[in-house]
PDB file of N, CA and C in Angstrom:
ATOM      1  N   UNK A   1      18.631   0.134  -3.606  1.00  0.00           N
ATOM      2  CA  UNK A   1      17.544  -0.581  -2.974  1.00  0.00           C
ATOM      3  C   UNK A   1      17.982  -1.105  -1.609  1.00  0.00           C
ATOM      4  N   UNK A   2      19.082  -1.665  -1.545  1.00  0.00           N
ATOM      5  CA  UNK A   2      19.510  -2.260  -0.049  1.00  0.00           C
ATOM      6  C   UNK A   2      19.826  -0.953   0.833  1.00  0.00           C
ATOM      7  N   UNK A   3      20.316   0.000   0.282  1.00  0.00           N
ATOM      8  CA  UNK A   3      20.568   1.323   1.341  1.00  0.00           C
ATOM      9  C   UNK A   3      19.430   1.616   1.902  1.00  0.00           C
ATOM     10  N   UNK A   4      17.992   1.520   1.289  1.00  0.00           N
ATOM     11  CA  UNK A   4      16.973   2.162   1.520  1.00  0.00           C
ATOM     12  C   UNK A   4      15.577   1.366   2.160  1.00  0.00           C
ATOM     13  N   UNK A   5      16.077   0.068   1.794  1.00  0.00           N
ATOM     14  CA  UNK A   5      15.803  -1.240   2.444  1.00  0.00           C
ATOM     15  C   UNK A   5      14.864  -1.327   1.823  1.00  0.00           C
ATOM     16  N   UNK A   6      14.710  -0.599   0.581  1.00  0.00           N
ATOM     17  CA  UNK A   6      13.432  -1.130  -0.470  1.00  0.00           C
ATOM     18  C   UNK A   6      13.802  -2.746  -1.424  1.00  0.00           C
ATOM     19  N   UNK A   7      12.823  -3.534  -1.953  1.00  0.00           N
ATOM     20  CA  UNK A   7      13.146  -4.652  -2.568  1.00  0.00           C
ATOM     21  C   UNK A   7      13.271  -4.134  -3.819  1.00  0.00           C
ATOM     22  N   UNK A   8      14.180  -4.916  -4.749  1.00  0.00           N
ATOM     23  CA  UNK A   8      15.066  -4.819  -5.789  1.00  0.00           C
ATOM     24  C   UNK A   8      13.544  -4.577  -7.173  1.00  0.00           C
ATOM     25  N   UNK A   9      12.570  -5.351  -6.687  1.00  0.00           N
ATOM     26  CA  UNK A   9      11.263  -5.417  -7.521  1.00  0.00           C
ATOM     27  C   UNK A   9      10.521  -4.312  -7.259  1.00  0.00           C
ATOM     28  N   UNK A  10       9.986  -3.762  -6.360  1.00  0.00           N
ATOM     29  CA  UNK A  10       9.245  -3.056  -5.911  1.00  0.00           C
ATOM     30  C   UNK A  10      10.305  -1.311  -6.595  1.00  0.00           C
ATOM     31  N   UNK A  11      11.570  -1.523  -6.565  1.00  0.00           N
ATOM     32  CA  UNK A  11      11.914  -0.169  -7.290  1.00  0.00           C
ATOM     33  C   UNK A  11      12.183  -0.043  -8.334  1.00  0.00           C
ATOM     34  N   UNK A  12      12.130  -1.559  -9.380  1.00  0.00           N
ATOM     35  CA  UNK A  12      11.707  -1.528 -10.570  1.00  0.00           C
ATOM     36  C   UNK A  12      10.805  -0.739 -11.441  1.00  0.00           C
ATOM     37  N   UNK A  13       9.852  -1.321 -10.042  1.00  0.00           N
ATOM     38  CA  UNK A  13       8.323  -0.740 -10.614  1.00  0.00           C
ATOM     39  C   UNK A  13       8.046   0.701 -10.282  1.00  0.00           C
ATOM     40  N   UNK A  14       8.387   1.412  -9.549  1.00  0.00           N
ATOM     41  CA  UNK A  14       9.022   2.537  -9.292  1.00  0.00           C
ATOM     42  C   UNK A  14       9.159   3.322 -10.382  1.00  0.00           C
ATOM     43  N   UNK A  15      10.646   2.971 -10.249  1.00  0.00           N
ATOM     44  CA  UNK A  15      11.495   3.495 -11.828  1.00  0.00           C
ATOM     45  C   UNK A  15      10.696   3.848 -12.966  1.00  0.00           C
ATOM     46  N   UNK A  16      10.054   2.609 -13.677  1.00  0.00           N
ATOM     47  CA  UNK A  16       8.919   2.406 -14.428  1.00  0.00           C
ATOM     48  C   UNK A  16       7.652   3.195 -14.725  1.00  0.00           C
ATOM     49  N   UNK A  17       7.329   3.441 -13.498  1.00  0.00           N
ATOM     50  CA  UNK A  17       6.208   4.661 -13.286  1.00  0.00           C
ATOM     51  C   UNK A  17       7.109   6.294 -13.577  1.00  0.00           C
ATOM     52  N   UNK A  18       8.143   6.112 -13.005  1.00  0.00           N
ATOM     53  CA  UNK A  18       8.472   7.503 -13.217  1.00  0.00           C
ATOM     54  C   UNK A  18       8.974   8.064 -14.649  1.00  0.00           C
ATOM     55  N   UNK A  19       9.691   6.585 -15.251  1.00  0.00           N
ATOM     56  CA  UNK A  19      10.203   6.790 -16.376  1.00  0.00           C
ATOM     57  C   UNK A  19       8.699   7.364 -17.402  1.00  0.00           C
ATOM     58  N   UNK A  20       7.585   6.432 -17.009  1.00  0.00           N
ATOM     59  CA  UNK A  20       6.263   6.676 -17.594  1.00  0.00           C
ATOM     60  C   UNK A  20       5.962   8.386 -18.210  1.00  0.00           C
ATOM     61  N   UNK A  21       6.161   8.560 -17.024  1.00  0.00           N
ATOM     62  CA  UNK A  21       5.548  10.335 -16.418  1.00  0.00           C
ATOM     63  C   UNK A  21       6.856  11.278 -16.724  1.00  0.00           C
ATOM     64  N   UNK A  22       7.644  10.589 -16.991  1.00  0.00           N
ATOM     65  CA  UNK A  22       8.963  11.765 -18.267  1.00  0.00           C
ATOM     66  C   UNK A  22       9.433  12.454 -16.837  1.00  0.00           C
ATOM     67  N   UNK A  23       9.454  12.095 -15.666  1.00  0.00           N
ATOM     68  CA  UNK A  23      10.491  12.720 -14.491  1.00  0.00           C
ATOM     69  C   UNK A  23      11.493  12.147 -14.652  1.00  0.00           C
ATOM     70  N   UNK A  24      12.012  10.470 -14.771  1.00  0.00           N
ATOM     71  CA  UNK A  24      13.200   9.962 -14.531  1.00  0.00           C
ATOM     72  C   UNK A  24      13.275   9.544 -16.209  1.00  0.00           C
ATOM     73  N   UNK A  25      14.716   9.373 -17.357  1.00  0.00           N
ATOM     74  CA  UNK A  25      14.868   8.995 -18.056  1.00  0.00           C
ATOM     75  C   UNK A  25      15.944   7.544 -18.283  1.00  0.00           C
ATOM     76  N   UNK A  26      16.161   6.843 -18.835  1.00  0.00           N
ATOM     77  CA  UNK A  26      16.971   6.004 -19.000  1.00  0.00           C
ATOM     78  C   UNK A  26      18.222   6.042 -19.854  1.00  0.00           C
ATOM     79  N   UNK A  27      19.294   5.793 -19.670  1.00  0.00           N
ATOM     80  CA  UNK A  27      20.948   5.773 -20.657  1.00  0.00           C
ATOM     81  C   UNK A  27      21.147   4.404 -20.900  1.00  0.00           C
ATOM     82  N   UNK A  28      21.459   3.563 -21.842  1.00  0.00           N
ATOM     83  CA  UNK A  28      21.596   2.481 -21.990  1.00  0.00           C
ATOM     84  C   UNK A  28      23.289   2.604 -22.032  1.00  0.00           C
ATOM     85  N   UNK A  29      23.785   1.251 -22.014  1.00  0.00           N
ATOM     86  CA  UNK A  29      25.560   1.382 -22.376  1.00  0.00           C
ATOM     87  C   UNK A  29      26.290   1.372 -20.907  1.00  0.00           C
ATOM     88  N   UNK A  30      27.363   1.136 -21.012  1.00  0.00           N
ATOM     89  CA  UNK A  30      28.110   0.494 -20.109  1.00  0.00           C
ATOM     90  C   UNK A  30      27.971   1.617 -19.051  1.00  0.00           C
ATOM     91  N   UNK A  31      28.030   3.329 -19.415  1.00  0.00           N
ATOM     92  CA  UNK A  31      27.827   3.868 -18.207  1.00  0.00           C
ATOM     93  C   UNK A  31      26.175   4.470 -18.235  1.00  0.00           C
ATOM     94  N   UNK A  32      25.964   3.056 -18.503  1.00  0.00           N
ATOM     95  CA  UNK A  32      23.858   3.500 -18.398  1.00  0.00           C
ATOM     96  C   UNK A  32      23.366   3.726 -17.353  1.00  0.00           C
ATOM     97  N   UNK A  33      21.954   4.123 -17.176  1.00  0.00           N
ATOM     98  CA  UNK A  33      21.423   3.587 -15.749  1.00  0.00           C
ATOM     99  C   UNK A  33      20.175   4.979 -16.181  1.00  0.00           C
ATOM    100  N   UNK A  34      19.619   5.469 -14.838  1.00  0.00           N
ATOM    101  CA  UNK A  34      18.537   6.360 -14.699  1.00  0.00           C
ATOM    102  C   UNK A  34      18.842   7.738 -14.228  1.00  0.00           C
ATOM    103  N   UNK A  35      18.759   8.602 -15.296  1.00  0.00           N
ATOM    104  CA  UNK A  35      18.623  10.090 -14.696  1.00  0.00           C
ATOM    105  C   UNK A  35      17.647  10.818 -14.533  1.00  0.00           C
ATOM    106  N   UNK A  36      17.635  11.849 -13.903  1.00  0.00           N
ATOM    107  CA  UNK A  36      16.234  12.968 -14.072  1.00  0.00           C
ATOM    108  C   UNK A  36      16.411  13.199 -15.581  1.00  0.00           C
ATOM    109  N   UNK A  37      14.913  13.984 -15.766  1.00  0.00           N
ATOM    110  CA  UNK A  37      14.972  13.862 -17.272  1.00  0.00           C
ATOM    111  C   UNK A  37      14.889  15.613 -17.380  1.00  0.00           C
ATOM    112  N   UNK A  38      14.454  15.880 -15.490  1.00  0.00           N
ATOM    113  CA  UNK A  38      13.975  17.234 -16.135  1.00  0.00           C
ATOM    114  C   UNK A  38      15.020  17.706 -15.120  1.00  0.00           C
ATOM    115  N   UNK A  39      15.582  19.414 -15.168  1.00  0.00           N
ATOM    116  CA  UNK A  39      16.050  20.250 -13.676  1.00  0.00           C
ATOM    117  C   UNK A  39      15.631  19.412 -12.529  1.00  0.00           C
ATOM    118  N   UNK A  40      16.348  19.327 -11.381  1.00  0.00           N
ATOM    119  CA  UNK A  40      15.472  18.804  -9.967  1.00  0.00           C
ATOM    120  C   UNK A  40      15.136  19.989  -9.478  1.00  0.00           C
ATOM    121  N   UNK A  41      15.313  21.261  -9.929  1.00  0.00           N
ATOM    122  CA  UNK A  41      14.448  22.316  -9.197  1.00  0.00           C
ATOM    123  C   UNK A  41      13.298  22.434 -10.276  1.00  0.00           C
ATOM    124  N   UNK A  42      13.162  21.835 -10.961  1.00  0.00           N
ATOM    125  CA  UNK A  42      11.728  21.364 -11.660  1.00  0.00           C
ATOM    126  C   UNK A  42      10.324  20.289 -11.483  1.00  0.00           C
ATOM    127  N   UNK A  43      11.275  19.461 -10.733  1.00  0.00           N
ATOM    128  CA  UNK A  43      10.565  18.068 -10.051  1.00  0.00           C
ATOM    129  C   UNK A  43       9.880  18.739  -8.439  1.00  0.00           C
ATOM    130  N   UNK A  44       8.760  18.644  -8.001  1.00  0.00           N
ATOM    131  CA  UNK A  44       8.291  18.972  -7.399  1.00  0.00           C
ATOM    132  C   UNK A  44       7.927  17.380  -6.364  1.00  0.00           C
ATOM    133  N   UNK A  45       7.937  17.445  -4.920  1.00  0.00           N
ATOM    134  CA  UNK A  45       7.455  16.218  -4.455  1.00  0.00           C
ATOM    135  C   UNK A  45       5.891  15.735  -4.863  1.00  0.00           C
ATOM    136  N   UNK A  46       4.981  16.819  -5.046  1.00  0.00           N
ATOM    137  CA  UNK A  46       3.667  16.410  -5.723  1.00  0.00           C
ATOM    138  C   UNK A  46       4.019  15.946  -6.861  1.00  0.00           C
ATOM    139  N   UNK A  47       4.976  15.791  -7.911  1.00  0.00           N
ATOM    140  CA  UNK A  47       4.514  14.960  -9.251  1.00  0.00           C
ATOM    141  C   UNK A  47       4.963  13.781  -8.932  1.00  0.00           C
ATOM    142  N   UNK A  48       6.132  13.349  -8.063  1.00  0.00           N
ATOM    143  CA  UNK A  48       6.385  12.146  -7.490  1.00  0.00           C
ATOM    144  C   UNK A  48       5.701  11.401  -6.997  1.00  0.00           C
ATOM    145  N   UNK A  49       5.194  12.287  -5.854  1.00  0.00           N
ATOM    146  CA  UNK A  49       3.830  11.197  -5.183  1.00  0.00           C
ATOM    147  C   UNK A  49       2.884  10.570  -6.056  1.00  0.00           C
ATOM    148  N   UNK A  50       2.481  11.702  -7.129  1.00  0.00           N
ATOM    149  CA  UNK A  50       1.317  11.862  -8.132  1.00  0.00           C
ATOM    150  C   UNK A  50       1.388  10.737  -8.395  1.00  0.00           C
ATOM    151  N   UNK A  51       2.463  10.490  -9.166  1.00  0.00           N
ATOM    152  CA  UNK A  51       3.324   9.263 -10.234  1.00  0.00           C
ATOM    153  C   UNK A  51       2.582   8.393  -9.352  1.00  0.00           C
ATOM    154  N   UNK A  52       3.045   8.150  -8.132  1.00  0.00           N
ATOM    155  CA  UNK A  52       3.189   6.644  -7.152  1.00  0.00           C
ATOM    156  C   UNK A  52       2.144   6.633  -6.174  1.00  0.00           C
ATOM    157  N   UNK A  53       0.982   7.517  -6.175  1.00  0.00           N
ATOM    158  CA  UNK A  53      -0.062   7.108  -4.945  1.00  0.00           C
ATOM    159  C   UNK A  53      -1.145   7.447  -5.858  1.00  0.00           C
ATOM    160  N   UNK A  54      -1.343   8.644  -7.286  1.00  0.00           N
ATOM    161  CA  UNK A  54      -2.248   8.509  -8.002  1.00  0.00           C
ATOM    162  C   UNK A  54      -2.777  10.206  -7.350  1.00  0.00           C
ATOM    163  N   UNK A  55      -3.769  10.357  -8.272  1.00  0.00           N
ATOM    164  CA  UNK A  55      -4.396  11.554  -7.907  1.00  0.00           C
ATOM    165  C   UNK A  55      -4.684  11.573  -5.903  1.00  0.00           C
ATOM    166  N   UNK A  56      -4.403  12.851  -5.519  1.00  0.00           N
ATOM    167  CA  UNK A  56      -4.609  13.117  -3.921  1.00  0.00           C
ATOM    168  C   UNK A  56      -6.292  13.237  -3.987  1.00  0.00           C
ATOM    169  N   UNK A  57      -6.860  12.460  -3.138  1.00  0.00           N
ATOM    170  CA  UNK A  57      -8.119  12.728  -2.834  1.00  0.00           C
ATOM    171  C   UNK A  57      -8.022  12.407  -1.304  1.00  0.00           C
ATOM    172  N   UNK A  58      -8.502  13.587  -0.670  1.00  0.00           N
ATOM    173  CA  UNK A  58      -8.576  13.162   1.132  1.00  0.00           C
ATOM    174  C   UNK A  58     -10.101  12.459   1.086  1.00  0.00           C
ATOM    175  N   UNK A  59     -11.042  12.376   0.355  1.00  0.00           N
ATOM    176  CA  UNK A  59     -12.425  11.795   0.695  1.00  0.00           C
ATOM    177  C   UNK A  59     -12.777  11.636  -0.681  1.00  0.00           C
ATOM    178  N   UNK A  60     -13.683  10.497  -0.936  1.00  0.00           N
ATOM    179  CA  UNK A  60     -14.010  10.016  -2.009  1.00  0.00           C
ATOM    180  C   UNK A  60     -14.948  11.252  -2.952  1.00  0.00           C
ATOM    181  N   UNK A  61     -15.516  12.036  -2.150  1.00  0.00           N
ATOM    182  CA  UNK A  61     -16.626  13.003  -2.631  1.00  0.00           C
ATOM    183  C   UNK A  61     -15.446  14.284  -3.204  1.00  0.00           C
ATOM    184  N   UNK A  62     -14.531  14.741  -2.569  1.00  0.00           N
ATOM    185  CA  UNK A  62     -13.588  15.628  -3.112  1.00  0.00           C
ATOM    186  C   UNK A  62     -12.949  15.353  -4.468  1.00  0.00           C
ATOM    187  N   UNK A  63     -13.005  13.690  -4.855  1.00  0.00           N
ATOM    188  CA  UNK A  63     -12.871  13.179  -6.313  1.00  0.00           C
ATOM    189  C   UNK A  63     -14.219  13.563  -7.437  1.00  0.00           C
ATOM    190  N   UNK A  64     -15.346  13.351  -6.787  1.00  0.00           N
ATOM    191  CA  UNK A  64     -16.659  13.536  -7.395  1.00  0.00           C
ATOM    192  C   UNK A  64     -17.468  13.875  -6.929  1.00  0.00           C
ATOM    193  N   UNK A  65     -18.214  14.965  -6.806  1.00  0.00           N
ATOM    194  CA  UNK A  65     -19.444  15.331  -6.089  1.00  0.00           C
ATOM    195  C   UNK A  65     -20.762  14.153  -5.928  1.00  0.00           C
ATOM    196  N   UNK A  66     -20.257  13.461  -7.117  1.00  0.00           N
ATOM    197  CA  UNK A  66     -21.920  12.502  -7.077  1.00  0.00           C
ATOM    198  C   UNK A  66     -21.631  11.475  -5.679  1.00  0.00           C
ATOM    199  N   UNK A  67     -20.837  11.122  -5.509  1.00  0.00           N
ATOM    200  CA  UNK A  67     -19.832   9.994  -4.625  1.00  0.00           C
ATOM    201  C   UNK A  67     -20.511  10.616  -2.942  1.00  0.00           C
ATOM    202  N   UNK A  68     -20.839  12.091  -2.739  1.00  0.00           N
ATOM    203  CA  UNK A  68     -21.374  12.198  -1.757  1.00  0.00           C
ATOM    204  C   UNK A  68     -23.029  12.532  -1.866  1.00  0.00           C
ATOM    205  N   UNK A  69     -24.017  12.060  -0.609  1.00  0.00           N
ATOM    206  CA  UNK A  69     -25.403  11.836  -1.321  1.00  0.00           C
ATOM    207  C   UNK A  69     -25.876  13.123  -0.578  1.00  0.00           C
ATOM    208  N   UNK A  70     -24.825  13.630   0.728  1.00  0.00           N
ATOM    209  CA  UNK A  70     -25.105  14.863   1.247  1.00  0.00           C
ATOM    210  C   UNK A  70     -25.145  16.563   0.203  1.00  0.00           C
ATOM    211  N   UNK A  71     -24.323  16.429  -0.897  1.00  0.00           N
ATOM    212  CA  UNK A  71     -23.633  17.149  -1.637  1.00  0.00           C
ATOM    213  C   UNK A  71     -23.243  18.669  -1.306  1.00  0.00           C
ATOM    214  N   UNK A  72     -24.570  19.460  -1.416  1.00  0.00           N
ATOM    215  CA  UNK A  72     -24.078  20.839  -0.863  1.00  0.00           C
ATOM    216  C   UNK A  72     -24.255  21.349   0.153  1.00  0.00           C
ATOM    217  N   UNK A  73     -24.767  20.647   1.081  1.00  0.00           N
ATOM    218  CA  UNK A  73     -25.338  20.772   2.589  1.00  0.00           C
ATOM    219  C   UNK A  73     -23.959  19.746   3.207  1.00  0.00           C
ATOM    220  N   UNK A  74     -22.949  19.299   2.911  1.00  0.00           N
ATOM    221  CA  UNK A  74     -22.040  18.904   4.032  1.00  0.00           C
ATOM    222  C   UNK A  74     -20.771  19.905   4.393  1.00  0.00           C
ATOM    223  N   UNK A  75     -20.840  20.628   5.306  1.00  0.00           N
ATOM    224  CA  UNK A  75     -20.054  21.093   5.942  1.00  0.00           C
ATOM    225  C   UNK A  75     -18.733  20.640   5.868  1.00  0.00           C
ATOM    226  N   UNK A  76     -18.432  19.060   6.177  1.00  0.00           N
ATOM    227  CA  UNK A  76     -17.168  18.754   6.251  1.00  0.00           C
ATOM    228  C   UNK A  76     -16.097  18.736   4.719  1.00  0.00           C
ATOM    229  N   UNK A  77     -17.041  19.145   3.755  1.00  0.00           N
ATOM    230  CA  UNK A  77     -16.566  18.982   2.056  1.00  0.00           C
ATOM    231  C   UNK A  77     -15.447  19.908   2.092  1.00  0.00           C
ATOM    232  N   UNK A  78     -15.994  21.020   2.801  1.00  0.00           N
ATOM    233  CA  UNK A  78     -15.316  22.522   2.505  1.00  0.00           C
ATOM    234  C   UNK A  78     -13.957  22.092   3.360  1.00  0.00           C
ATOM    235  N   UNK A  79     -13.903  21.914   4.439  1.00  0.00           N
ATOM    236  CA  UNK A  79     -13.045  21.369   5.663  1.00  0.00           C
ATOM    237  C   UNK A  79     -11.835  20.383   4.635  1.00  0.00           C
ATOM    238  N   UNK A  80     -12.351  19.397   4.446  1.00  0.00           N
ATOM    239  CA  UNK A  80     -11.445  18.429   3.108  1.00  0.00           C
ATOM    240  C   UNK A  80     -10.662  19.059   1.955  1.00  0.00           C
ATOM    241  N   UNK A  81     -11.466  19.850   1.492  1.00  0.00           N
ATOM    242  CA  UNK A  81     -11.601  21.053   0.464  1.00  0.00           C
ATOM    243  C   UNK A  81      -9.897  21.577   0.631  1.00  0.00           C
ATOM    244  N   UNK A  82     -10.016  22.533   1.925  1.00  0.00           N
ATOM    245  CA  UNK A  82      -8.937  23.086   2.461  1.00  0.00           C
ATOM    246  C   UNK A  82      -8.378  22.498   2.745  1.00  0.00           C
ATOM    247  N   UNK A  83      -7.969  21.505   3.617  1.00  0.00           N
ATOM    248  CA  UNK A  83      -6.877  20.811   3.869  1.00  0.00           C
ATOM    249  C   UNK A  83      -6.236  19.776   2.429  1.00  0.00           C
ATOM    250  N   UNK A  84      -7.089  19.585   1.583  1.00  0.00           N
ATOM    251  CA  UNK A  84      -6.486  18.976   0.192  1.00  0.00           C
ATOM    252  C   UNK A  84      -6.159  20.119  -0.235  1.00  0.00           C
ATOM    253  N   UNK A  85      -5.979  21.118  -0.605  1.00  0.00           N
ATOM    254  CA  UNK A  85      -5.305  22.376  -1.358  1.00  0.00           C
ATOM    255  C   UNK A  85      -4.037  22.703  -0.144  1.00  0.00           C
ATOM    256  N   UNK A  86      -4.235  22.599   0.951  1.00  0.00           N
ATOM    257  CA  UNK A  86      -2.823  22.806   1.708  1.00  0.00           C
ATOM    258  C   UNK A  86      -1.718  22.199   1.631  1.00  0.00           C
ATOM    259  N   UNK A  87      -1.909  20.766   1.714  1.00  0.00           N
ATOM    260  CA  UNK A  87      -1.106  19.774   0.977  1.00  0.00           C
ATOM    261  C   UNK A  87      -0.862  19.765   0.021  1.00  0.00           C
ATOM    262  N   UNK A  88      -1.521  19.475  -1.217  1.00  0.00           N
ATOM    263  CA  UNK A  88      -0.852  20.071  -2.470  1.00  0.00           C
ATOM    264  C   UNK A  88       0.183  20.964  -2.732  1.00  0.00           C
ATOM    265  N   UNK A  89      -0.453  22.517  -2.115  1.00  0.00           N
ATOM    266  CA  UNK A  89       0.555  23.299  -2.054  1.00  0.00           C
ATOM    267  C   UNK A  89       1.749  23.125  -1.169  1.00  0.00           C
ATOM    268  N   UNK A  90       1.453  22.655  -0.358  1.00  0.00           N
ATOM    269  CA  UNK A  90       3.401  22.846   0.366  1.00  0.00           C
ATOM    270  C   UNK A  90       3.990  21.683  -0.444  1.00  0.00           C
ATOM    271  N   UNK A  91       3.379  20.237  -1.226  1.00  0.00           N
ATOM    272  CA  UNK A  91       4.556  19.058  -1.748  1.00  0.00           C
ATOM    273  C   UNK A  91       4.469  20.330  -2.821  1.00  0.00           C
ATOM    274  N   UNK A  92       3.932  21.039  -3.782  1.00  0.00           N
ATOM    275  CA  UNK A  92       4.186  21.399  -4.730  1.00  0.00           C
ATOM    276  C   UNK A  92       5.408  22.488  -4.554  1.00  0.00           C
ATOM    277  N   UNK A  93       5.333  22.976  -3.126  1.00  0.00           N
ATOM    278  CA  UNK A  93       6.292  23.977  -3.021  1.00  0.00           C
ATOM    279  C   UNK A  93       7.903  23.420  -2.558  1.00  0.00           C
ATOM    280  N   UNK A  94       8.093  21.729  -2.461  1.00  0.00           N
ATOM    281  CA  UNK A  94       9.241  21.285  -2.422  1.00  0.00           C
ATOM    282  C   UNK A  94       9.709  20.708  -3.480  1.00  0.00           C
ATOM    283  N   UNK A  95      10.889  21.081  -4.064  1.00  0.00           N
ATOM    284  CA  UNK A  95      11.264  20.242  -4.853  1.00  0.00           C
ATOM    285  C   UNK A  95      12.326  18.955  -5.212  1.00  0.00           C
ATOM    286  N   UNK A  96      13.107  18.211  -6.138  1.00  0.00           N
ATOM    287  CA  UNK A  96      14.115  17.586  -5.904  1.00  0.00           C
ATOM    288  C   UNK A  96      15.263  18.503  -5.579  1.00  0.00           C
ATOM    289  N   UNK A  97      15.863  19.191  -5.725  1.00  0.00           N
ATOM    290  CA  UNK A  97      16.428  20.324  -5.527  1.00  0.00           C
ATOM    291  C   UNK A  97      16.527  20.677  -4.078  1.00  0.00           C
ATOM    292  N   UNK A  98      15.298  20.839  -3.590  1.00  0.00           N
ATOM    293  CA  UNK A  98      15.525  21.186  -2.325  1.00  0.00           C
ATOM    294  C   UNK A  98      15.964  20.385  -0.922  1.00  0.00           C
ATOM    295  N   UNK A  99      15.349  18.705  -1.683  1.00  0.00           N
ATOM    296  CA  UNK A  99      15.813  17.692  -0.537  1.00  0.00           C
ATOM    297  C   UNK A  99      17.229  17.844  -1.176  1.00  0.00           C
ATOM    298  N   UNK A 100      17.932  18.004  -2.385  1.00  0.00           N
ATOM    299  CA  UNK A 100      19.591  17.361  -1.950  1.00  0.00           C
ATOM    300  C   UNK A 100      20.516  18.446  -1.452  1.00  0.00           C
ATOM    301  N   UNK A 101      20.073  19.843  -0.809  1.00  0.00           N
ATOM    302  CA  UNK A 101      20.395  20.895  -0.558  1.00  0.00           C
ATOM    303  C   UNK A 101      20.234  20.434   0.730  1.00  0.00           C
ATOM    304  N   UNK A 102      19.261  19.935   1.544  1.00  0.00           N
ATOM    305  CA  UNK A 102      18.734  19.345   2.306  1.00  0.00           C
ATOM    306  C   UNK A 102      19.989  18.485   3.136  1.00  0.00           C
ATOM    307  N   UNK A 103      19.891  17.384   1.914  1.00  0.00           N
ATOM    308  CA  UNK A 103      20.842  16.304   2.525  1.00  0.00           C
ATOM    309  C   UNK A 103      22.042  16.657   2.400  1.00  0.00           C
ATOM    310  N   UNK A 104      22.458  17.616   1.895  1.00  0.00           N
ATOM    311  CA  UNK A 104      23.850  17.989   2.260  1.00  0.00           C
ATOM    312  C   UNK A 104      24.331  18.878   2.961  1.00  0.00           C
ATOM    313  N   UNK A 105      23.354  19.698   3.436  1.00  0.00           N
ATOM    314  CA  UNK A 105      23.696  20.439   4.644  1.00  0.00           C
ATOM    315  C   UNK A 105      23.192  19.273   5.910  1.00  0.00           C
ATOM    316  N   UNK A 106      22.884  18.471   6.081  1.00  0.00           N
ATOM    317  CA  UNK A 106      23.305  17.085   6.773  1.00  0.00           C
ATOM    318  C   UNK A 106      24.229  16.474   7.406  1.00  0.00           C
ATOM    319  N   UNK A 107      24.874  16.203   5.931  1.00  0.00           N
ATOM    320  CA  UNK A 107      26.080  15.605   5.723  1.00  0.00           C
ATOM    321  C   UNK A 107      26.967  16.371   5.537  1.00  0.00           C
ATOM    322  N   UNK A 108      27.680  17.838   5.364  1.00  0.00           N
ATOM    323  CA  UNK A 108      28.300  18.297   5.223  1.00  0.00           C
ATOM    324  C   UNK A 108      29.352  17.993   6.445  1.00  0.00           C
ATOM    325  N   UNK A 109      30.388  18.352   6.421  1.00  0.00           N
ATOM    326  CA  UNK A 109      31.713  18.327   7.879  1.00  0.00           C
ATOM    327  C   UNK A 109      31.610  19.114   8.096  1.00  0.00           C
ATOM    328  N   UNK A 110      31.320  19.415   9.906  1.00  0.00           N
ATOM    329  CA  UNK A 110      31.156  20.595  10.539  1.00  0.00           C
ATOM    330  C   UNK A 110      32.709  20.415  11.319  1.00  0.00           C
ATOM    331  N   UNK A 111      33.479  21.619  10.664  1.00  0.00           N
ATOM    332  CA  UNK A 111      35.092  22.074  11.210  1.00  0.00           C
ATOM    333  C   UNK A 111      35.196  22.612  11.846  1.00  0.00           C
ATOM    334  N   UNK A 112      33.722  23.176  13.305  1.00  0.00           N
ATOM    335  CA  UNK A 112      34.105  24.351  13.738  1.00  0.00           C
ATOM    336  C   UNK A 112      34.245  23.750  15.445  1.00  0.00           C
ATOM    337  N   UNK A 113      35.098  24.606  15.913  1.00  0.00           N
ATOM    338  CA  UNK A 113      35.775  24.232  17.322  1.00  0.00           C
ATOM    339  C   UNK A 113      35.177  25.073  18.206  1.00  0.00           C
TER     340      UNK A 113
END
C-alpha cells in the first residue's frame, strides 16, 4: 500500500472484492497472506476492473434499452455499442501475465555497451 500510495483501508477492501470473485485467494499461518487463486495468464484486466468498477457501461441506455426514450432511432447507441465492445476486448485481451512480463522487461539490467 505505501509503494503504491494506496491507503492501508481502501486495499483491504480491494483484496475483499477480489477474494469475493475467486481471482485472489487467502493462506492463513505465519507464511500467510494473498495469492492468485487462478494462472495470471488466466486473470484478464477486464475481470479485475469488473470486480472493482462493476459492469462497463459507456451510457446508461447500453445497460438497458428502456433507460433510453430515443431507443431505435438513436444513432449514437450503435457508436457506444462499438466503442464498449472495443474496450472490453483489448482489457480482455491483457492479462496478469502479461503486465509482469511487462514489468520485467522494465526492470531487467541492460549489460549492453
Amino acid at each position: 500500500s505505501r509503494n503504491q500510495e494506496i491507503p492501508s483501508s481502501y486495499l483491504v477492501n480491494i483484496l475483499i472484492s477480489l477474494k469475493a470473485k475467486g481471482i485472489i485467494k487467502t493462506n492463513r499461518g505465519p507464511h500467510g497472506g494473498y495469492e492468485l487463486a487462478r494462472k495470471p495468464e488466466d486473470i484478464t484486466i477486464f475481470d479485475i476492473v469488473e470486480v472493482l468498477e462493476g459492469p462497463f457501461e459507456l451510457a446508461a441506455c447500453l445497460e438497458d434499452e428502456k433507460n433510453c426514450s430515443r431507443g431505435s432511432t438513436c444513432v449514437s447507441m450503435g457508436v457506444w455499442t462499438k466503442v464498449q465492445k472495443a474496450q472490453g476486448d483489448v482489457l480482455r485481451g491483457i492479462t496478469i501475465n502479461d503486465l509482469v512480463e511487462e514489468t520485467q522487461n522494465l526492470y531487467s539490467p541492460d549489460f549492453s555497451i
